[in-house]
C-alpha atoms as a PDB file:
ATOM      1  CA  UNK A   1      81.085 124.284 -16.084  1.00  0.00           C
ATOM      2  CA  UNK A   2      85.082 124.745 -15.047  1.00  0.00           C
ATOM      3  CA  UNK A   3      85.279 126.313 -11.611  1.00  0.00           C
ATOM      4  CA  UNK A   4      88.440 127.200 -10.065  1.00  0.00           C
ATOM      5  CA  UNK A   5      88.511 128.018  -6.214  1.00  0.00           C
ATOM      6  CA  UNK A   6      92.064 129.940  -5.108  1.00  0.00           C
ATOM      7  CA  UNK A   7      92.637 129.001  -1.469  1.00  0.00           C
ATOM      8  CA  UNK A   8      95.804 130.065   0.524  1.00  0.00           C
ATOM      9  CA  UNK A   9      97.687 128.166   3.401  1.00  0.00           C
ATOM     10  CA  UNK A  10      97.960 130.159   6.359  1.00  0.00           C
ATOM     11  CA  UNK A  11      99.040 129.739  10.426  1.00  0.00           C
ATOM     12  CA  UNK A  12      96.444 128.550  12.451  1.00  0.00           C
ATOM     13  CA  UNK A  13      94.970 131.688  13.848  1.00  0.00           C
ATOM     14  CA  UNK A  14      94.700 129.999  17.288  1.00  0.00           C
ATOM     15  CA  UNK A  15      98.733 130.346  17.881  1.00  0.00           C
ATOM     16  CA  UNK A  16     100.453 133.320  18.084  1.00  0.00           C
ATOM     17  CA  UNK A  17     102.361 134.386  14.826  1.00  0.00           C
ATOM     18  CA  UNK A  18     105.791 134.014  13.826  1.00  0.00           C
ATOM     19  CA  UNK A  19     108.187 135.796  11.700  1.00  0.00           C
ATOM     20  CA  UNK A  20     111.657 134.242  10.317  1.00  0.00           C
ATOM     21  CA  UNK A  21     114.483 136.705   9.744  1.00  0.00           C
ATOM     22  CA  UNK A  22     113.560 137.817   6.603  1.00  0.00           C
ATOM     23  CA  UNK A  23     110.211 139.349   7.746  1.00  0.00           C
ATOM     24  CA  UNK A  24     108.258 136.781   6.471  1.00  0.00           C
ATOM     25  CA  UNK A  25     105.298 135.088   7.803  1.00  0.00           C
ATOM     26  CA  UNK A  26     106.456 131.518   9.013  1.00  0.00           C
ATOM     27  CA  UNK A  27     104.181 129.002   7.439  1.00  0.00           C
ATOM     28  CA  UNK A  28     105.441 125.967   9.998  1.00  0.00           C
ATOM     29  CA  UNK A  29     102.309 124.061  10.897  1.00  0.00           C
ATOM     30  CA  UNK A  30      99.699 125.821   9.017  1.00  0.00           C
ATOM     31  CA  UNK A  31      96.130 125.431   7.597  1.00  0.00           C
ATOM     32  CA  UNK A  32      93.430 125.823   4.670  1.00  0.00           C
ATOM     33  CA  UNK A  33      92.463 129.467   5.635  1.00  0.00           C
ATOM     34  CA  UNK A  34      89.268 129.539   7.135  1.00  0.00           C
ATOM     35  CA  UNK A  35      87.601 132.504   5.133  1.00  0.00           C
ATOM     36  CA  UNK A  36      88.647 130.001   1.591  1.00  0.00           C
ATOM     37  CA  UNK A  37      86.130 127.139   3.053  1.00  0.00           C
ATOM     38  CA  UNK A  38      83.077 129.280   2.253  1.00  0.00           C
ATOM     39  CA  UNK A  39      84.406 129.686  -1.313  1.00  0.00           C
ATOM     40  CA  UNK A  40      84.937 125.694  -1.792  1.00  0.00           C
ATOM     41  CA  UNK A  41      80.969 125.587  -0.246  1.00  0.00           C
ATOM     42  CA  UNK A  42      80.076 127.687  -2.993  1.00  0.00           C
ATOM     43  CA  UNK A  43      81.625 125.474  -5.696  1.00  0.00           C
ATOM     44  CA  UNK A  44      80.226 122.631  -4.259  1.00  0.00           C
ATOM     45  CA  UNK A  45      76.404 124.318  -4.446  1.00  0.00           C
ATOM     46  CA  UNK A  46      77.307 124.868  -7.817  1.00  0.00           C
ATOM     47  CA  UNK A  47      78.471 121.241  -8.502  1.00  0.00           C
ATOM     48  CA  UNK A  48      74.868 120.144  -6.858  1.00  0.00           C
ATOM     49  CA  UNK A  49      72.929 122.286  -9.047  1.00  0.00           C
ATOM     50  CA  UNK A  50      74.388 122.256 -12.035  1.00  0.00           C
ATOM     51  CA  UNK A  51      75.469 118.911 -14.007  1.00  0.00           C
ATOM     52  CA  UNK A  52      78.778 118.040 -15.355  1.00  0.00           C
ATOM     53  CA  UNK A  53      80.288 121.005 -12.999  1.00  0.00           C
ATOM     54  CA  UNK A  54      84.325 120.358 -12.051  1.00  0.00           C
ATOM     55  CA  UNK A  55      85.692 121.970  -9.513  1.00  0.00           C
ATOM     56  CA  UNK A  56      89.456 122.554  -8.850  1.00  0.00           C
ATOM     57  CA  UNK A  57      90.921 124.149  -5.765  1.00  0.00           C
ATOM     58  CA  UNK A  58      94.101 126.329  -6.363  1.00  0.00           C
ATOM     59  CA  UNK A  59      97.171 127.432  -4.723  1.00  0.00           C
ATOM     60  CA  UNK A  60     100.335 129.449  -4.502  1.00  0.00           C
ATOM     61  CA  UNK A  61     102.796 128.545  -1.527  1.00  0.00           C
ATOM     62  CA  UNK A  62     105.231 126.208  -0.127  1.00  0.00           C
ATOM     63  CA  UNK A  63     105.329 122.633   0.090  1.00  0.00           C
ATOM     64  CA  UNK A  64     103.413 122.356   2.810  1.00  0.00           C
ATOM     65  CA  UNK A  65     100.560 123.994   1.353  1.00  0.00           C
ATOM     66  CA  UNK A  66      99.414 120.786  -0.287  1.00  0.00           C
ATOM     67  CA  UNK A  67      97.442 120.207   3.293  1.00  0.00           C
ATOM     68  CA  UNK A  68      95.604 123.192   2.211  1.00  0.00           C
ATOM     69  CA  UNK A  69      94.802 121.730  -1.179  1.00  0.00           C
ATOM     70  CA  UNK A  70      94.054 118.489   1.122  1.00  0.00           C
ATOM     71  CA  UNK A  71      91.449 119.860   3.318  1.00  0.00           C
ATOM     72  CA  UNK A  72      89.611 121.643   0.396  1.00  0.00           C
ATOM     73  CA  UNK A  73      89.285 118.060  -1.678  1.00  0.00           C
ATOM     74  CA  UNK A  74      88.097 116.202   1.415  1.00  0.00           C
ATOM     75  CA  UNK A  75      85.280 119.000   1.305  1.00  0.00           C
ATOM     76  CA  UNK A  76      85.078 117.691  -2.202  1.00  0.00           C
ATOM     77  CA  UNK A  77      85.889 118.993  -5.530  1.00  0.00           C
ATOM     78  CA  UNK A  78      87.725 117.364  -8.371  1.00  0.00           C
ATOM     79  CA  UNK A  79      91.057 117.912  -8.656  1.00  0.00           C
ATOM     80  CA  UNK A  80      94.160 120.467  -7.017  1.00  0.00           C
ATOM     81  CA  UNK A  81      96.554 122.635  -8.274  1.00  0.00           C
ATOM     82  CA  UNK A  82      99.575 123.740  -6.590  1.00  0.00           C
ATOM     83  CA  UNK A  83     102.335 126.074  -7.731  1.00  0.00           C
ATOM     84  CA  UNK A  84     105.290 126.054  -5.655  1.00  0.00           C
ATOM     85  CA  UNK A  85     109.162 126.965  -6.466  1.00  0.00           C
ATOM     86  CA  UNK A  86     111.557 128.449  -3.853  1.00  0.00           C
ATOM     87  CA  UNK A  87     111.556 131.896  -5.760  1.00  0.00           C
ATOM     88  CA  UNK A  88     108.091 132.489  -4.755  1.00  0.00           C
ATOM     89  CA  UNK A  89     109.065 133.397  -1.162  1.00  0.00           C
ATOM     90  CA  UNK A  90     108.293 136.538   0.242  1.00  0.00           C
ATOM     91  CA  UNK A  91     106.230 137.387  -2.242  1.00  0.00           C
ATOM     92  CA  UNK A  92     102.758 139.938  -1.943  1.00  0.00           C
ATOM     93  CA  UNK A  93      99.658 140.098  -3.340  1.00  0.00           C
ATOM     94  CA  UNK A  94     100.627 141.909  -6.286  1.00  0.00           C
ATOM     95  CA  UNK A  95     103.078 139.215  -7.152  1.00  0.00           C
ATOM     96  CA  UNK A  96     100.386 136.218  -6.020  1.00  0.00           C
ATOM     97  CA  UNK A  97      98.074 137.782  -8.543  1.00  0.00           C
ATOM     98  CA  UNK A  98     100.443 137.299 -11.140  1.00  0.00           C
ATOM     99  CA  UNK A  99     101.312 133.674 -10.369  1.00  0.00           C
ATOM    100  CA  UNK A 100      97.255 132.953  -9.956  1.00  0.00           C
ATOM    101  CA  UNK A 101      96.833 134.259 -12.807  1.00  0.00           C
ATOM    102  CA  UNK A 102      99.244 132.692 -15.297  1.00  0.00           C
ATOM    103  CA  UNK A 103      97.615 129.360 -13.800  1.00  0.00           C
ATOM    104  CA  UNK A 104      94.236 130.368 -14.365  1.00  0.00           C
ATOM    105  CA  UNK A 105      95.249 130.416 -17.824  1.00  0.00           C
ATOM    106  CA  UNK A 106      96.137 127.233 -18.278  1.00  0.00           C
ATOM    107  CA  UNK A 107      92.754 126.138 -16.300  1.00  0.00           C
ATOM    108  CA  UNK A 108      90.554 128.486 -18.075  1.00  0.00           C
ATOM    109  CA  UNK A 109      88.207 128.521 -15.941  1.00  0.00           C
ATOM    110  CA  UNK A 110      84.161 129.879 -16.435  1.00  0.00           C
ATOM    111  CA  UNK A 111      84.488 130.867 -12.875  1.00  0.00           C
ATOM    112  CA  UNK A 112      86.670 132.041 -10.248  1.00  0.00           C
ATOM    113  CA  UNK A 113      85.937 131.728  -6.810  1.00  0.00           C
ATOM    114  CA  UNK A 114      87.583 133.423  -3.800  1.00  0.00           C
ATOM    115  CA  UNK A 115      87.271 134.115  -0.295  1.00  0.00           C
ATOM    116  CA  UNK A 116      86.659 137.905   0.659  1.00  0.00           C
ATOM    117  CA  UNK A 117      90.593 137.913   1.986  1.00  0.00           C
ATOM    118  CA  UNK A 118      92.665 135.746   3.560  1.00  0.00           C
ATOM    119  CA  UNK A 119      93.094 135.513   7.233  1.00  0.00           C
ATOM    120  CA  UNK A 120      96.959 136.736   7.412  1.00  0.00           C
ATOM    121  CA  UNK A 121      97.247 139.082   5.292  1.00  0.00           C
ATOM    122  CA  UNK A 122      93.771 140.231   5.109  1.00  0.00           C
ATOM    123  CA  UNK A 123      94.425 142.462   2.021  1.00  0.00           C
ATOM    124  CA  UNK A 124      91.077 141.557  -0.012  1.00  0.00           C
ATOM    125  CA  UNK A 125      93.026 142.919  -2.907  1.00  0.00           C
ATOM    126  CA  UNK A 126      93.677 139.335  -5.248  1.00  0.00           C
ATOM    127  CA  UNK A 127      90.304 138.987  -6.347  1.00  0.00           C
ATOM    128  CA  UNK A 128      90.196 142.336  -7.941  1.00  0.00           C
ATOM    129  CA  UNK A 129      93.635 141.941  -9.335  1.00  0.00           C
ATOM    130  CA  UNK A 130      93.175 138.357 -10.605  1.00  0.00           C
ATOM    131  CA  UNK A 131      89.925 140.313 -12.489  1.00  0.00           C
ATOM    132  CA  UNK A 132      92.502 142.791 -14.191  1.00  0.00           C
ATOM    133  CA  UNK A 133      95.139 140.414 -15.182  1.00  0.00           C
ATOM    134  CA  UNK A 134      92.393 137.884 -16.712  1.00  0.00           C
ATOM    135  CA  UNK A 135      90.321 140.431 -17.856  1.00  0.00           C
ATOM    136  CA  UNK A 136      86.863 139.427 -16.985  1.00  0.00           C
ATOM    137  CA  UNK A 137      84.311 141.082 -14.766  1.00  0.00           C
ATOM    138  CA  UNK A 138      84.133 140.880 -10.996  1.00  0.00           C
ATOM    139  CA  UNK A 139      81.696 140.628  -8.450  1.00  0.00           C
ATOM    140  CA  UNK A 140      83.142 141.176  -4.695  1.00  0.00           C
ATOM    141  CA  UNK A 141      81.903 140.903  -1.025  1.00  0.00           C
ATOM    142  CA  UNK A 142      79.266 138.600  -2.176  1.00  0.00           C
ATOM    143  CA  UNK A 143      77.004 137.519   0.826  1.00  0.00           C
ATOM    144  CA  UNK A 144      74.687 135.590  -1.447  1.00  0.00           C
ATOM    145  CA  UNK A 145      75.476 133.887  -5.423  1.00  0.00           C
ATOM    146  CA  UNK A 146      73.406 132.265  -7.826  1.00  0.00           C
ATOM    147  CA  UNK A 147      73.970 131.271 -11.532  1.00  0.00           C
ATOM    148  CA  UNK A 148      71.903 131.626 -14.230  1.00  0.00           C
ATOM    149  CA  UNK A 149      71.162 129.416 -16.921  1.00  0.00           C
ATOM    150  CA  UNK A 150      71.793 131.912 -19.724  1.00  0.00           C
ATOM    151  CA  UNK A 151      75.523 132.179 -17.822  1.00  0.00           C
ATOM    152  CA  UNK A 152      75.027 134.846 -15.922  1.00  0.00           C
ATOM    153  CA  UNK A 153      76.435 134.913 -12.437  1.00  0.00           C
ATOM    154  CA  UNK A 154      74.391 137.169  -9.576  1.00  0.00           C
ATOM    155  CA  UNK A 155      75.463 138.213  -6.239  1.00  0.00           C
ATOM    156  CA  UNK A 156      74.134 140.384  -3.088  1.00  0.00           C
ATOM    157  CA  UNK A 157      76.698 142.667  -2.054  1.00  0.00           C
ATOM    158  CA  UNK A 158      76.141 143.811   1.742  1.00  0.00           C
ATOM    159  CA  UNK A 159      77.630 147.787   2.302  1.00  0.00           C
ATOM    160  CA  UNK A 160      77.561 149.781   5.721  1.00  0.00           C
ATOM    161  CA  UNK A 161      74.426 151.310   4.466  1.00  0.00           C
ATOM    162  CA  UNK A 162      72.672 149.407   1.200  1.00  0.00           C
ATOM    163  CA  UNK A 163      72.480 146.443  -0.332  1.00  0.00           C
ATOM    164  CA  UNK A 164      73.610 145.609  -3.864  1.00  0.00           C
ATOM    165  CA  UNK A 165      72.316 143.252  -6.820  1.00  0.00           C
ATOM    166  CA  UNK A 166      74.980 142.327  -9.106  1.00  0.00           C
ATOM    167  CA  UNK A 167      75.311 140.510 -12.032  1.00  0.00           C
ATOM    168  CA  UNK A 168      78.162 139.522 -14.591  1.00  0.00           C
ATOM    169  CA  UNK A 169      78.182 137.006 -17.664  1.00  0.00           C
ATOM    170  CA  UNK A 170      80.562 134.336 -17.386  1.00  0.00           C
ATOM    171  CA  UNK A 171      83.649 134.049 -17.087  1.00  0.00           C
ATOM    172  CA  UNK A 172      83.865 136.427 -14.185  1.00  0.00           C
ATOM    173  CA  UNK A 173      85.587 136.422 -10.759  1.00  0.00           C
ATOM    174  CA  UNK A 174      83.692 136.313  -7.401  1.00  0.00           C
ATOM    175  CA  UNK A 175      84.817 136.928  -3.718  1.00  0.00           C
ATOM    176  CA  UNK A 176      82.656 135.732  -1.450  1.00  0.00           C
ATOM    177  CA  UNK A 177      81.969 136.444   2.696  1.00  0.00           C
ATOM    178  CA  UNK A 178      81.882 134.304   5.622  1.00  0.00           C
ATOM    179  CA  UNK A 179      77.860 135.636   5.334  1.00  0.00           C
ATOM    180  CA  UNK A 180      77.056 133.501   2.224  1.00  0.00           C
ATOM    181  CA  UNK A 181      76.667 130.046   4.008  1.00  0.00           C
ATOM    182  CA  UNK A 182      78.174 127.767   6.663  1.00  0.00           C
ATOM    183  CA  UNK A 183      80.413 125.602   4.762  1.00  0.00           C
ATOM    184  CA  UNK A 184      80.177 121.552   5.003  1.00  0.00           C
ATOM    185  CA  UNK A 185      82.100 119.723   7.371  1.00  0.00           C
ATOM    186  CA  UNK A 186      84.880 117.116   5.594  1.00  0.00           C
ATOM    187  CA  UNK A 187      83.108 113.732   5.984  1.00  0.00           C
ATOM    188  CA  UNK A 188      85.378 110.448   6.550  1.00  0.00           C
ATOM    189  CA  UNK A 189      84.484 109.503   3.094  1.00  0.00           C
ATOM    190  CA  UNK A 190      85.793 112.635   1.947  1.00  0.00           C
ATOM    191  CA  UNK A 191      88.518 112.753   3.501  1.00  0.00           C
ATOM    192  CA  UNK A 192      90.123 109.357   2.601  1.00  0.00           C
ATOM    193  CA  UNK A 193      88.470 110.167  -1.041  1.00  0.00           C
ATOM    194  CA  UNK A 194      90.632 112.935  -0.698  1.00  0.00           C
ATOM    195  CA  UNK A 195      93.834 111.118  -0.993  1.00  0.00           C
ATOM    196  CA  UNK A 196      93.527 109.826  -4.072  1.00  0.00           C
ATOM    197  CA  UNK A 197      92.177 112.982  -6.063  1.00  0.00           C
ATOM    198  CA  UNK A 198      94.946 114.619  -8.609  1.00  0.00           C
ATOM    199  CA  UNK A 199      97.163 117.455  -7.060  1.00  0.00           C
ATOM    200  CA  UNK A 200      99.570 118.485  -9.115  1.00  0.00           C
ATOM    201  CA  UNK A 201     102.719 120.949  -8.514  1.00  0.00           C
ATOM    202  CA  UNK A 202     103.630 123.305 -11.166  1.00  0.00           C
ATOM    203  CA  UNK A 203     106.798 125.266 -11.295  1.00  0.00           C
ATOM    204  CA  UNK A 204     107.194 128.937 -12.112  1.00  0.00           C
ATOM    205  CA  UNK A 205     108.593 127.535 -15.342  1.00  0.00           C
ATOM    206  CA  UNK A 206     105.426 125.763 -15.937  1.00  0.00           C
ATOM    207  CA  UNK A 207     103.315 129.351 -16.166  1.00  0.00           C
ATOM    208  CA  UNK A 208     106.678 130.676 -17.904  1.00  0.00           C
ATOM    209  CA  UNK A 209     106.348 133.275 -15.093  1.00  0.00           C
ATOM    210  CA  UNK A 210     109.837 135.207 -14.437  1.00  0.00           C
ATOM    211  CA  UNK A 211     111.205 134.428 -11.200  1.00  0.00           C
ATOM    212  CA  UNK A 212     112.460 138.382 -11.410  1.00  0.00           C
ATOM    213  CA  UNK A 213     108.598 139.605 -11.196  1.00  0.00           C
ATOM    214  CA  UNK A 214     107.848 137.646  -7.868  1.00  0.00           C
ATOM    215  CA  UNK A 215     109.610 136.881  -4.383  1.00  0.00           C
ATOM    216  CA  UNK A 216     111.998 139.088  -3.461  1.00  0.00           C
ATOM    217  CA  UNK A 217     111.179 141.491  -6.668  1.00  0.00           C
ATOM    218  CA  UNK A 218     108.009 141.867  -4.678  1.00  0.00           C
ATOM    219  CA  UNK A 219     106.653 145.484  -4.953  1.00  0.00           C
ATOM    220  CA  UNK A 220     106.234 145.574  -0.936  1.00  0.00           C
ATOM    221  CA  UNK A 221     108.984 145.571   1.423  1.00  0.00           C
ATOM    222  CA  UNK A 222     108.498 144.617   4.829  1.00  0.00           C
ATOM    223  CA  UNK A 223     111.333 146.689   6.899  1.00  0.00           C
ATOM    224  CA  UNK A 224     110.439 145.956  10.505  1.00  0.00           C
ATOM    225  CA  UNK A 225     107.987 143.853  12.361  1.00  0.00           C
ATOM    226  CA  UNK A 226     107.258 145.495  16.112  1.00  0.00           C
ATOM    227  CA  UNK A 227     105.150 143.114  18.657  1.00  0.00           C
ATOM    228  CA  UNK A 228     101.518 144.090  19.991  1.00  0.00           C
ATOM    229  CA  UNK A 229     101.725 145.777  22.948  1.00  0.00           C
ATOM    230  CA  UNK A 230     100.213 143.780  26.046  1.00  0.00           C
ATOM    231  CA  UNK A 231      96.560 144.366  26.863  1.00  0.00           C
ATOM    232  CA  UNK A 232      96.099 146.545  29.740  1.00  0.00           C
ATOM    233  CA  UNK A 233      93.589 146.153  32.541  1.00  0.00           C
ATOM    234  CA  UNK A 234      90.729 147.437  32.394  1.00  0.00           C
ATOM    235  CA  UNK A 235      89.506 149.922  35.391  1.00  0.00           C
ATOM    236  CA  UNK A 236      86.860 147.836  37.893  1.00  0.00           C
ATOM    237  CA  UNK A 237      83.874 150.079  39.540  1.00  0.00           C
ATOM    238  CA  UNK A 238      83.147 148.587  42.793  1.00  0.00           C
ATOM    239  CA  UNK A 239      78.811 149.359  42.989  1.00  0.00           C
ATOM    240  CA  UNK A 240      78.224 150.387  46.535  1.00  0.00           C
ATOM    241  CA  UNK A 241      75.529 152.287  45.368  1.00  0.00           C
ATOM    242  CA  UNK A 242      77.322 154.770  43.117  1.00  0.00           C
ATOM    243  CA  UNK A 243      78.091 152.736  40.153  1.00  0.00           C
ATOM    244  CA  UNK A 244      75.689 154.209  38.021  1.00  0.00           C
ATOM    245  CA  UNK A 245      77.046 157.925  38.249  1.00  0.00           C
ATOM    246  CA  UNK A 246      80.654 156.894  37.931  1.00  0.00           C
ATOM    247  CA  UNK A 247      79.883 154.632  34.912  1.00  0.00           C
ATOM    248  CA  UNK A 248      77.944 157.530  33.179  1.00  0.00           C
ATOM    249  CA  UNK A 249      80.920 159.979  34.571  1.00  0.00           C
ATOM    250  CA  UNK A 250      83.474 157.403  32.580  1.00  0.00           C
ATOM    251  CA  UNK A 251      81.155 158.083  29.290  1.00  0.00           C
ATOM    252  CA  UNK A 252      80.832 161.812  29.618  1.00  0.00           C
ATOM    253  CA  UNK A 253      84.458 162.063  30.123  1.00  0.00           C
ATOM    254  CA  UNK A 254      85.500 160.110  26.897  1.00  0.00           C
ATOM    255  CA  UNK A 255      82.786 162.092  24.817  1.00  0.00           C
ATOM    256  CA  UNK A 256      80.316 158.940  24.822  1.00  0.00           C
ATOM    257  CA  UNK A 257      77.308 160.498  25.758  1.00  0.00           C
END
């Protein structure tokens, strides 16, 4: 079995974020989004299930996003992918779709595997498009995935008010939650193992993929970036005995109880 996991480099989402003049996120000193390391756990179930399974992580982005690619190997995994060209810049997620998707191609891959969304943009909308562009079925939001030996893929699909059984024959894409499974911890071993796997960097040219369709053709526009507003303090009760009424006061009078 051929799995493919996409994986995006993002900022660390422990510093605050920063924009360059264009609008654009800046990707200075960044990391394997967290959400993508419970995708690269499921691959790796897979891989201990199911002989003869390769695994190869995938990504769009700049050159730094090879640390990305990095960290995913060094949770294992076979082999990395990474598609970088200065035209990609500034591009969204209808325009990473495309680029995922012209690699995928060349992969051919029996599955896909991708986090839920990423944890800048937060868009959840790749998986579903990545479906569309390679034509197979998907499965999202999976909180739970098994594979069949006929080459069927199942998931459980968590809503706000019922669960879901899936299922899809292979190939098929699946999007996965930070519900499905703590994902392993890169070992040493891994990690210096993870030097030597094969990463390689293919050009828009590679995927013949127009550099008109993607970057600054993007479909979005981002036209102004404004700053959160500062958190203000909260209101403090001092209890001298009529805490109580003045907290359920407070309630009544924002149409809490």
């Amino acid at each position: 079995m051929n799995i493919v996991v996409c994986v995006k480099y993002v900022p660390d989402t422990g510093s605050q974020p920063r924009f360059t003049a264009e609008h654009r996120v800046d990707r200075a000193g960044g990391r394997l989004s967290e959400l993508d390391e419970y995708a690269v756990e499921q691959a790796l179930r897979v891989v201990d299930t199911v002989p003869g399974t390769r695994v190869t992580h995938l990504t769009v982005g700049p050159p730094a996003a090879a640390e990305a690619l990095r960290r995913a190997l060094a949770m294992g995994g076979d082999a990395a992918v990474h598609v970088s060209d200065d035209a990609i810049a500034g591009s969204d997620a209808p325009a990473t779709a495309l680029i995922l998707a012209a690699a995928l191609r060349r992969l051919s891959p029996d599955l896909v595997l991708c986090a839920m969304a990423s944890t800048d943009g937060g868009t959840s909308l790749v998986p579903a498009m990545l479906a569309e562009h390679l034509e197979m079925p998907q499965l999202t939001f999976a909180s739970e995935m098994s594979l069949d030996e006929g080459g069927t893929v199942r998931i459980r699909r968590e809503a706000a008010s019922e669960v879901r059984h899936l299922a899809a024959g292979l190939p098929a894409v699946v999007s996965v939650t930070d519900r499905i499974g703590d994902p392993r911890y890169p070992s040493f071993k891994g990690i210096m193992a993870a030097k030597k796997k094969p990463l390689e960097t293919w050009s828009l040219a590679d995927l013949a993929v127009p550099a008109g369709r993607v970057g600054a053709a993007a479909a979005t526009v981002v036209d102004r970036i404004t700053a959160r507003p500062p958190r203000a303090a909260g209101t403090i009760v001092p209890d001298e005995g009529e805490g109580g009424r003045r907290l359920a006061g407070f309630l009544s009078e924002q149409k809490f109880i």
